[in-house]
Protein backbone atom coordinates (compact mmCIF):
# COMPACT_ATOMS: atom_id res chain seq x y z
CA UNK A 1 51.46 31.88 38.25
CA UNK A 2 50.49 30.75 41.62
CA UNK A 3 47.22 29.52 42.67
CA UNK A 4 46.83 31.96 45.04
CA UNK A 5 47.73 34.89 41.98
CA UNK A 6 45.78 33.34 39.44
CA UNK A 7 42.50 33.68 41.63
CA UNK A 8 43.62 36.96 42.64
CA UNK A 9 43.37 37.63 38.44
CA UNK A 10 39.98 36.26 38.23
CA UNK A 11 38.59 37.46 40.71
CA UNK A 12 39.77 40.96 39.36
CA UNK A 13 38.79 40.09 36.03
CA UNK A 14 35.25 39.49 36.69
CA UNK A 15 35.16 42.54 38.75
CA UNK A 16 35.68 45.01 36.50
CA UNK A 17 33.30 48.33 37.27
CA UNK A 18 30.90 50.09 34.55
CA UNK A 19 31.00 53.31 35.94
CA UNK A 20 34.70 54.35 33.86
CA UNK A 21 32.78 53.41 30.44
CA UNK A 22 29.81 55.19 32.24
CA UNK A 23 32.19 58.32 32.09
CA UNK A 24 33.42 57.62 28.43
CA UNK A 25 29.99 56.77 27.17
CA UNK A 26 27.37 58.67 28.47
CA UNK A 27 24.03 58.75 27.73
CA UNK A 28 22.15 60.98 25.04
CA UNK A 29 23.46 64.34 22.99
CA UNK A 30 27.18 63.17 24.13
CA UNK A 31 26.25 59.36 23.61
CA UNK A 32 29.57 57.23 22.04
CA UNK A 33 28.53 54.45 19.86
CA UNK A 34 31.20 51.01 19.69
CA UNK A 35 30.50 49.18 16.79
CA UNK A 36 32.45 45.26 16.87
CA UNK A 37 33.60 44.37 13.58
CA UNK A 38 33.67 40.26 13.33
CA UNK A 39 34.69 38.09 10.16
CA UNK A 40 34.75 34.32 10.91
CA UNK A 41 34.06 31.87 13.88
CA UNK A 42 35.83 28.54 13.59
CA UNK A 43 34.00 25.57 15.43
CA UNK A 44 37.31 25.14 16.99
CA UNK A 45 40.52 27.10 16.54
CA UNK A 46 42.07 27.45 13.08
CA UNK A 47 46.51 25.81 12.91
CA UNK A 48 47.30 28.72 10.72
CA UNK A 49 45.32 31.55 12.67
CA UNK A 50 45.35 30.25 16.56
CA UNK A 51 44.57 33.89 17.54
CA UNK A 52 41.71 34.04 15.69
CA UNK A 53 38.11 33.76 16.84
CA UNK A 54 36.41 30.80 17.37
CA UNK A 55 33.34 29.68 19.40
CA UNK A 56 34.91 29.40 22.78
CA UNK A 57 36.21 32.68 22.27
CA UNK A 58 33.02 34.48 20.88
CA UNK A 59 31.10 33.26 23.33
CA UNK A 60 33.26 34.60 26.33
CA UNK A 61 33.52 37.92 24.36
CA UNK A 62 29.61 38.48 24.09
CA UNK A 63 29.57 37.38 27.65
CA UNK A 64 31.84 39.98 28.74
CA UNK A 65 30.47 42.40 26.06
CA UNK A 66 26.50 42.35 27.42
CA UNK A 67 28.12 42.50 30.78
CA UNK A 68 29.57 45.96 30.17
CA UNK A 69 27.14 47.37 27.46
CA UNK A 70 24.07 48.41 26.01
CA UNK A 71 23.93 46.43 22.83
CA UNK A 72 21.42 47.34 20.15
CA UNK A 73 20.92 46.32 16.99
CA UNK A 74 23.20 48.89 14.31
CA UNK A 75 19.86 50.60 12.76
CA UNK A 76 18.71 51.30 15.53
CA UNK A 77 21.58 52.62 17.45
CA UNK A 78 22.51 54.65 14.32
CA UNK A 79 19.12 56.60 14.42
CA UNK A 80 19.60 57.21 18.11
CA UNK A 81 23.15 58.44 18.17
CA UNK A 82 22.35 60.97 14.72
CA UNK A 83 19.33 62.42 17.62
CA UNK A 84 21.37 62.21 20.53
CA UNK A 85 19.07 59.22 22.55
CA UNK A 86 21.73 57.22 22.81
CA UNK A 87 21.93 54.74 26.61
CA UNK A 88 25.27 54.79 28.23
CA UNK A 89 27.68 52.21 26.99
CA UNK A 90 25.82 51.70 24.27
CA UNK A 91 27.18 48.99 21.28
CA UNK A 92 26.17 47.59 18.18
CA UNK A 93 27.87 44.16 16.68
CA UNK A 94 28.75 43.61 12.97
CA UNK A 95 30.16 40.65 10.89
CA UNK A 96 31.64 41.36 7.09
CA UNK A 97 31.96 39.11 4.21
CA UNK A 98 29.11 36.67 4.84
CA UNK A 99 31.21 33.11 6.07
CA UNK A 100 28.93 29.99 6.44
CA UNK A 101 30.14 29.90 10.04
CA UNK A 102 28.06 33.11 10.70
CA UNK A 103 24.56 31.25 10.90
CA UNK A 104 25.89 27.96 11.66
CA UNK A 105 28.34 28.98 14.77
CA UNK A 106 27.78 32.33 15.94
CA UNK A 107 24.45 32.51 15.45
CA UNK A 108 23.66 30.43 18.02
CA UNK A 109 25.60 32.01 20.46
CA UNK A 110 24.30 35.59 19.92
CA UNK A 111 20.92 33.81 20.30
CA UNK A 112 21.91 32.08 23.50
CA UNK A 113 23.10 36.23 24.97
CA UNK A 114 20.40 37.78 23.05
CA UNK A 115 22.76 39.86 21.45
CA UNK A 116 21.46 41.89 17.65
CA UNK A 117 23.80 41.64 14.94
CA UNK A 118 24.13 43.34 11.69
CA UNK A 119 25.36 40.72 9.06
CA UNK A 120 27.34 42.74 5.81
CA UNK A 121 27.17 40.26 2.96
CA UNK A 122 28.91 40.07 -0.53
CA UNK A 123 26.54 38.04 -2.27
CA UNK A 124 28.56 37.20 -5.12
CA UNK A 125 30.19 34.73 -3.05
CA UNK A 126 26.78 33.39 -1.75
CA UNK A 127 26.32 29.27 -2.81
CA UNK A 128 29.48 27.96 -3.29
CA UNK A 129 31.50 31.43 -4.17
CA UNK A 130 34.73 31.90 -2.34
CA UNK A 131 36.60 35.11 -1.70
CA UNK A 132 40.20 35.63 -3.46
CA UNK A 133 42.23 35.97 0.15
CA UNK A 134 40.52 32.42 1.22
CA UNK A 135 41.27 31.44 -2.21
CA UNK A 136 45.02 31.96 -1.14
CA UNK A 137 44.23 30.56 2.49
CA UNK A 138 43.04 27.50 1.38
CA UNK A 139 45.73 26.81 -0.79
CA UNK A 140 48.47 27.79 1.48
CA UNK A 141 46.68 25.24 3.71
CA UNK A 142 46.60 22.15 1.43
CA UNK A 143 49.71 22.83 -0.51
CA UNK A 144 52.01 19.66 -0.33
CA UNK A 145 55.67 19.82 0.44
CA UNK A 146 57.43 22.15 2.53
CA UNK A 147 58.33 24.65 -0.13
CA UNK A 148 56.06 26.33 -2.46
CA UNK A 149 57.66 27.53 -5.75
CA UNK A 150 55.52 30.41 -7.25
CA UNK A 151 58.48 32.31 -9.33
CA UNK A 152 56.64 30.58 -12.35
CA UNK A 153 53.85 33.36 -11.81
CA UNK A 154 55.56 36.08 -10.03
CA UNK A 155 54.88 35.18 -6.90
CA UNK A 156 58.51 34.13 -5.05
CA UNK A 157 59.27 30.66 -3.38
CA UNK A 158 57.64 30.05 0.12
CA UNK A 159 58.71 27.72 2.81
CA UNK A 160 55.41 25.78 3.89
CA UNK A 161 57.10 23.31 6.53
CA UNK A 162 55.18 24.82 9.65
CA UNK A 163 51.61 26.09 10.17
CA UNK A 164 53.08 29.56 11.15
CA UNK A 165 55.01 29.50 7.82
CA UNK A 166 52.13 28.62 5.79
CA UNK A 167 50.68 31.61 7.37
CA UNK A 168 53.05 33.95 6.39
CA UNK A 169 53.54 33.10 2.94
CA UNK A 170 49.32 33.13 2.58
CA UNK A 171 49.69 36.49 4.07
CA UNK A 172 52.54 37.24 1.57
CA UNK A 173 50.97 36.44 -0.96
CA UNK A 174 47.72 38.31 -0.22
CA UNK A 175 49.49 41.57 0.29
CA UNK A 176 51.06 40.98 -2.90
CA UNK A 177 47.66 40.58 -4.90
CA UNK A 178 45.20 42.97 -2.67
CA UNK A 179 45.80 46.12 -5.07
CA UNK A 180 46.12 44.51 -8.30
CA UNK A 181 42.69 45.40 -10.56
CA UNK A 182 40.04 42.81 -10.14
CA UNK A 183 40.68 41.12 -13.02
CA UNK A 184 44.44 40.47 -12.67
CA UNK A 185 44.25 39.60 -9.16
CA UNK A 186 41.82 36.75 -9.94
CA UNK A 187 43.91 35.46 -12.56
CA UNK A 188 46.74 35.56 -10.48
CA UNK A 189 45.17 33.24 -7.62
CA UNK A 190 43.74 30.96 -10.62
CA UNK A 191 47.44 30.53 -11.52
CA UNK A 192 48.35 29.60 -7.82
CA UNK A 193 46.08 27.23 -7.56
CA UNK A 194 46.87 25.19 -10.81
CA UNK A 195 50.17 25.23 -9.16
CA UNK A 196 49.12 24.01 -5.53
CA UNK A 197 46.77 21.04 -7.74
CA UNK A 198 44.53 20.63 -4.97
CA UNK A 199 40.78 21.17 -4.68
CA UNK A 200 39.51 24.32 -2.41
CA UNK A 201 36.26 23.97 -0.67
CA UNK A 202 33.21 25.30 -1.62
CA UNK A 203 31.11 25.78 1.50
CA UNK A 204 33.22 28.49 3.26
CA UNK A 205 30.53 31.25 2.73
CA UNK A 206 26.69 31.42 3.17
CA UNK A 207 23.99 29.91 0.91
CA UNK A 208 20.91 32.01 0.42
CA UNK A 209 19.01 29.85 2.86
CA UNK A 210 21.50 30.41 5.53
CA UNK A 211 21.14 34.54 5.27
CA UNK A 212 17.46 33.82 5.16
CA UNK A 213 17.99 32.04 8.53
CA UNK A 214 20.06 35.13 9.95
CA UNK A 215 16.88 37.16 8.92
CA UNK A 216 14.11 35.56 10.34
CA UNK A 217 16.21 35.03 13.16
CA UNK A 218 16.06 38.43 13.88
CA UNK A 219 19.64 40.10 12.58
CA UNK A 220 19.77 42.58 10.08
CA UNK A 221 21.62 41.95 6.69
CA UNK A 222 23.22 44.62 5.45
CA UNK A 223 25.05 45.24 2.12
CA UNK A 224 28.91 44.43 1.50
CA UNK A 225 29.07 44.91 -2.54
CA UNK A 226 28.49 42.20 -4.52
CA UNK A 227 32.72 40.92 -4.73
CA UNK A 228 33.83 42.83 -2.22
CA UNK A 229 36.68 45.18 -4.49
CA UNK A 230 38.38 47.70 -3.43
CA UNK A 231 35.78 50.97 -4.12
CA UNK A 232 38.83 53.34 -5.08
CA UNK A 233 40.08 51.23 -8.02
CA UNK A 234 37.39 50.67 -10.03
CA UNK A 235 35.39 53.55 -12.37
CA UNK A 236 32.33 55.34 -10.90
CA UNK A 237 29.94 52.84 -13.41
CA UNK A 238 31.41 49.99 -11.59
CA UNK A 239 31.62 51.29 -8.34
CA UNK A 240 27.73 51.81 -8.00
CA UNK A 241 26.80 49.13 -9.71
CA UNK A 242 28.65 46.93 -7.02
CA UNK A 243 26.98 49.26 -4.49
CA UNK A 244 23.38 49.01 -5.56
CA UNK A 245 23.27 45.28 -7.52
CA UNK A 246 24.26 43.56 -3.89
CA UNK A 247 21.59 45.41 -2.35
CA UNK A 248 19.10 43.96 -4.63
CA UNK A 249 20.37 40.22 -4.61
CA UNK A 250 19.99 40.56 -0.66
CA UNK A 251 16.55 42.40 -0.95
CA UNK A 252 15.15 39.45 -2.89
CA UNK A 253 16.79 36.98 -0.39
CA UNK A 254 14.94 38.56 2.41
CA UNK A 255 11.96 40.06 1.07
CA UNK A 256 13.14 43.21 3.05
CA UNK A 257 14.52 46.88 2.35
CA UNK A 258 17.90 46.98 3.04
CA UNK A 259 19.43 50.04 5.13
CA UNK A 260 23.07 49.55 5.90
CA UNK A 261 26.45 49.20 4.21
CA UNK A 262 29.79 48.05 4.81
CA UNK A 263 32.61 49.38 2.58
CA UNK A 264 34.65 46.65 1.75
CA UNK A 265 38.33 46.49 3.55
CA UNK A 266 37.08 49.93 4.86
CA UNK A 267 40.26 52.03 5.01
CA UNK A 268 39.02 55.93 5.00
CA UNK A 269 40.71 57.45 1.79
CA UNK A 270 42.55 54.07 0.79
CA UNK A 271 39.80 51.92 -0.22
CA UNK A 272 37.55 54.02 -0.84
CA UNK A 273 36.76 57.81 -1.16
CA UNK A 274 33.86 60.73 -0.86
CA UNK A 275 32.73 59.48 -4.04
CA UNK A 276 31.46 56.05 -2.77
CA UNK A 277 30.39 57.73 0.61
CA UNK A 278 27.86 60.09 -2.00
CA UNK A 279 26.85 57.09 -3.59
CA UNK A 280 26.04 54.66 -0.80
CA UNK A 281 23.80 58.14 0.49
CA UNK A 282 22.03 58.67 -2.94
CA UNK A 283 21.65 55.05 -2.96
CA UNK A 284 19.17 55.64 -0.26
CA UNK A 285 21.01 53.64 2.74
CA UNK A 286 20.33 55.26 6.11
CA UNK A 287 24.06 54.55 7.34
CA UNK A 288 27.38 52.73 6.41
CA UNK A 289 30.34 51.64 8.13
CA UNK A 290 33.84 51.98 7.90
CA UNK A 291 37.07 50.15 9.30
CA UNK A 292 38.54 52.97 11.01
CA UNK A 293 39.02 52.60 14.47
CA UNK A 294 36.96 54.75 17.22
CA UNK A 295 33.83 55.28 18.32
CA UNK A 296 30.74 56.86 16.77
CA UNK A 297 29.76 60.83 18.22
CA UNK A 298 26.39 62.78 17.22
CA UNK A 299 28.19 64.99 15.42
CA UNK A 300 30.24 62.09 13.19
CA UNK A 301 29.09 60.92 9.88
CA UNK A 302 26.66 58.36 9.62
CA UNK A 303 27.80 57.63 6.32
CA UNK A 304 31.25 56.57 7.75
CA UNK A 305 30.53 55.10 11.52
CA UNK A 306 34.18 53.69 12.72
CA UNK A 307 34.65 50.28 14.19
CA UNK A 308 37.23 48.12 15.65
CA UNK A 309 38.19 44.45 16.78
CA UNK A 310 39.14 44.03 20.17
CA UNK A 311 41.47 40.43 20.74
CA UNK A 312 42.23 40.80 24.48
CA UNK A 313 42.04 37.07 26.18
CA UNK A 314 40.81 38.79 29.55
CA UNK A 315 37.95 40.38 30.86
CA UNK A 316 39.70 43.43 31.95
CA UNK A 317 41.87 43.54 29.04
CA UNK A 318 38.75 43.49 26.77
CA UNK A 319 36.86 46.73 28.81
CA UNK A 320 40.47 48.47 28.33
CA UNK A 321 40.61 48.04 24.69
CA UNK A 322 36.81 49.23 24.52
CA UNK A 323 37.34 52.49 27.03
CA UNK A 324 41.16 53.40 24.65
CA UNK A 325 38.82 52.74 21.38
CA UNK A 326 35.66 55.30 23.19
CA UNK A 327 38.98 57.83 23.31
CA UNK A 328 39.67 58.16 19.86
């Protein structure tokens, strides 16, 4: 690209008009609500997930985001959508899981745009837990060799010799595992890493203090389920108790009632059904949110809000992702 065309693409980029979303997301009874969904935020880009987003990249994203919305925090923008008081353009962003590199990384740069976040936390994972899929990660990561023999457990041989193949056979391997009950699948990554030999780290996901400094930092915690399973295998006991037992371990971590829930993986129908939705309401939340791409309406359930991801590396791509997702 020329120098003369690559101005020409910044200057367009940083150009791009309100007044479409304006159109797609009005103000009050006909008010859209986009909801960001956010995991992790590297320090600095991760070899084995280069698309991913790290602090560079979060931080030009909630540039461009307050640029082109109205972003409130989640409670609050759920009450005004279910009465139709809704501003134009207006936005809400979430994180899921609860990684360490929520208060320590992106924290600071929602602080620095004065940007609300909602922060949906497993907190079985809290001090020194680790979820099953990093479990995987992580051992993908520090497996030696170039090839990974799991036929011992089931799991096929993997070649390891590039980042991008240690990638694929961690993402394998987690498709592989992500439906299996609980119980087997956490056996199953137990067995892989006896057979990787090499120490995982501890520290991926929050300690107490650190949701305690998301709190009183002014972000809302919200409640993920206390191991994050998938709602539709497990009984109905289970099920709530996952529901209502992560509510209280967060309650006593922040000396606060909390509202909102995210069901974990989030799939409508897949991972989880009407049954959890009836639960999460008669557990007295006042809104959940699901995975499901789109945008939330007035006359949507507040039970099930949709939200989305958008990865666009531009400005312009970014506000086109955003106006597609307000279509749905």
């Amino acid at each position: 690209m020329s120098l003369l065309a690559g101005h020409a693409m910044a200057t367009l980029d940083n150009a791009v008009p309100r007044w479409p979303l304006n159109a797609l997301s009005p103000a009050g009874i006909r008010g859209r609500l986009s909801i960001l969904i956010y995991h992790r935020v590297h320090q600095r880009p991760d070899p084995l997930f280069p698309e991913g987003i790290d602090a560079h990249r979060f931080d030009t994203q909630m540039s461009w985001l307050s640029s082109l919305f109205n972003i409130l925090p989640l409670a609050e923008a759920a009450e005004r959508l279910k009465r139709g008081a809704l501003p134009q353009r207006a936005a809400a962003v979430t994180f899921d899981d609860g990684y360490a590199d929520n208060a320590e990384v992106a924290l600071p740069i929602l602080q620095r745009h004065g940007i609300p976040a909602t922060f949906f936390i497993s907190s079985g994972f809290l001090d020194g837990g680790r979820m099953w899929n990093d479990s995987v990660i992580e051992a993908l990561r520090r497996a030696p060799g170039s090839e990974l023999d799991l036929t011992g457990i089931d799991l096929d041989c993997h070649k390891i010799s590039t980042p991008l193949a240690r990638r694929t056979a961690a993402e394998t391997i987690i498709g592989q595992l992500k439906y299996l009950p609980p119980a087997s699948r956490t056996a199953k990554v137990s067995e892989l890493q006896d057979v990787v030999g090499e120490a995982l780290p501890n520290d991926l996901m929050m300690r107490s203090v650190q949701v305690k400094k998301l709190h009183d930092a002014g972000m809302a915690i919200g409640s993920h389920t206390t191991t994050h399973p998938i709602l539709t295998r497990l009984d109905t006991a289970t099920a709530r108790s996952e529901i209502e037992v992560d509510r209280a371990a967060l309650e006593a971590i922040v000396n606060e009632r909390v509202t909102l829930f995210a069901y974990p993986n989030g799939k409508p129908g897949e991972d989880y059904g009407p049954e959890h939705v009836a639960m999460v309401r008669e557990a007295g939340f006042s809104a959940a949110v699901s995975t499901s791409w789109g945008a939330g309406r007035q006359n949507g359930d507040l039970f099930q809000l949709p939200r989305f991801t958008p990865w666009d590396v531009t400005k312009l791509g970014f506000a086109l992702r955003l106006g597609q997702n307000l279509l749905r």
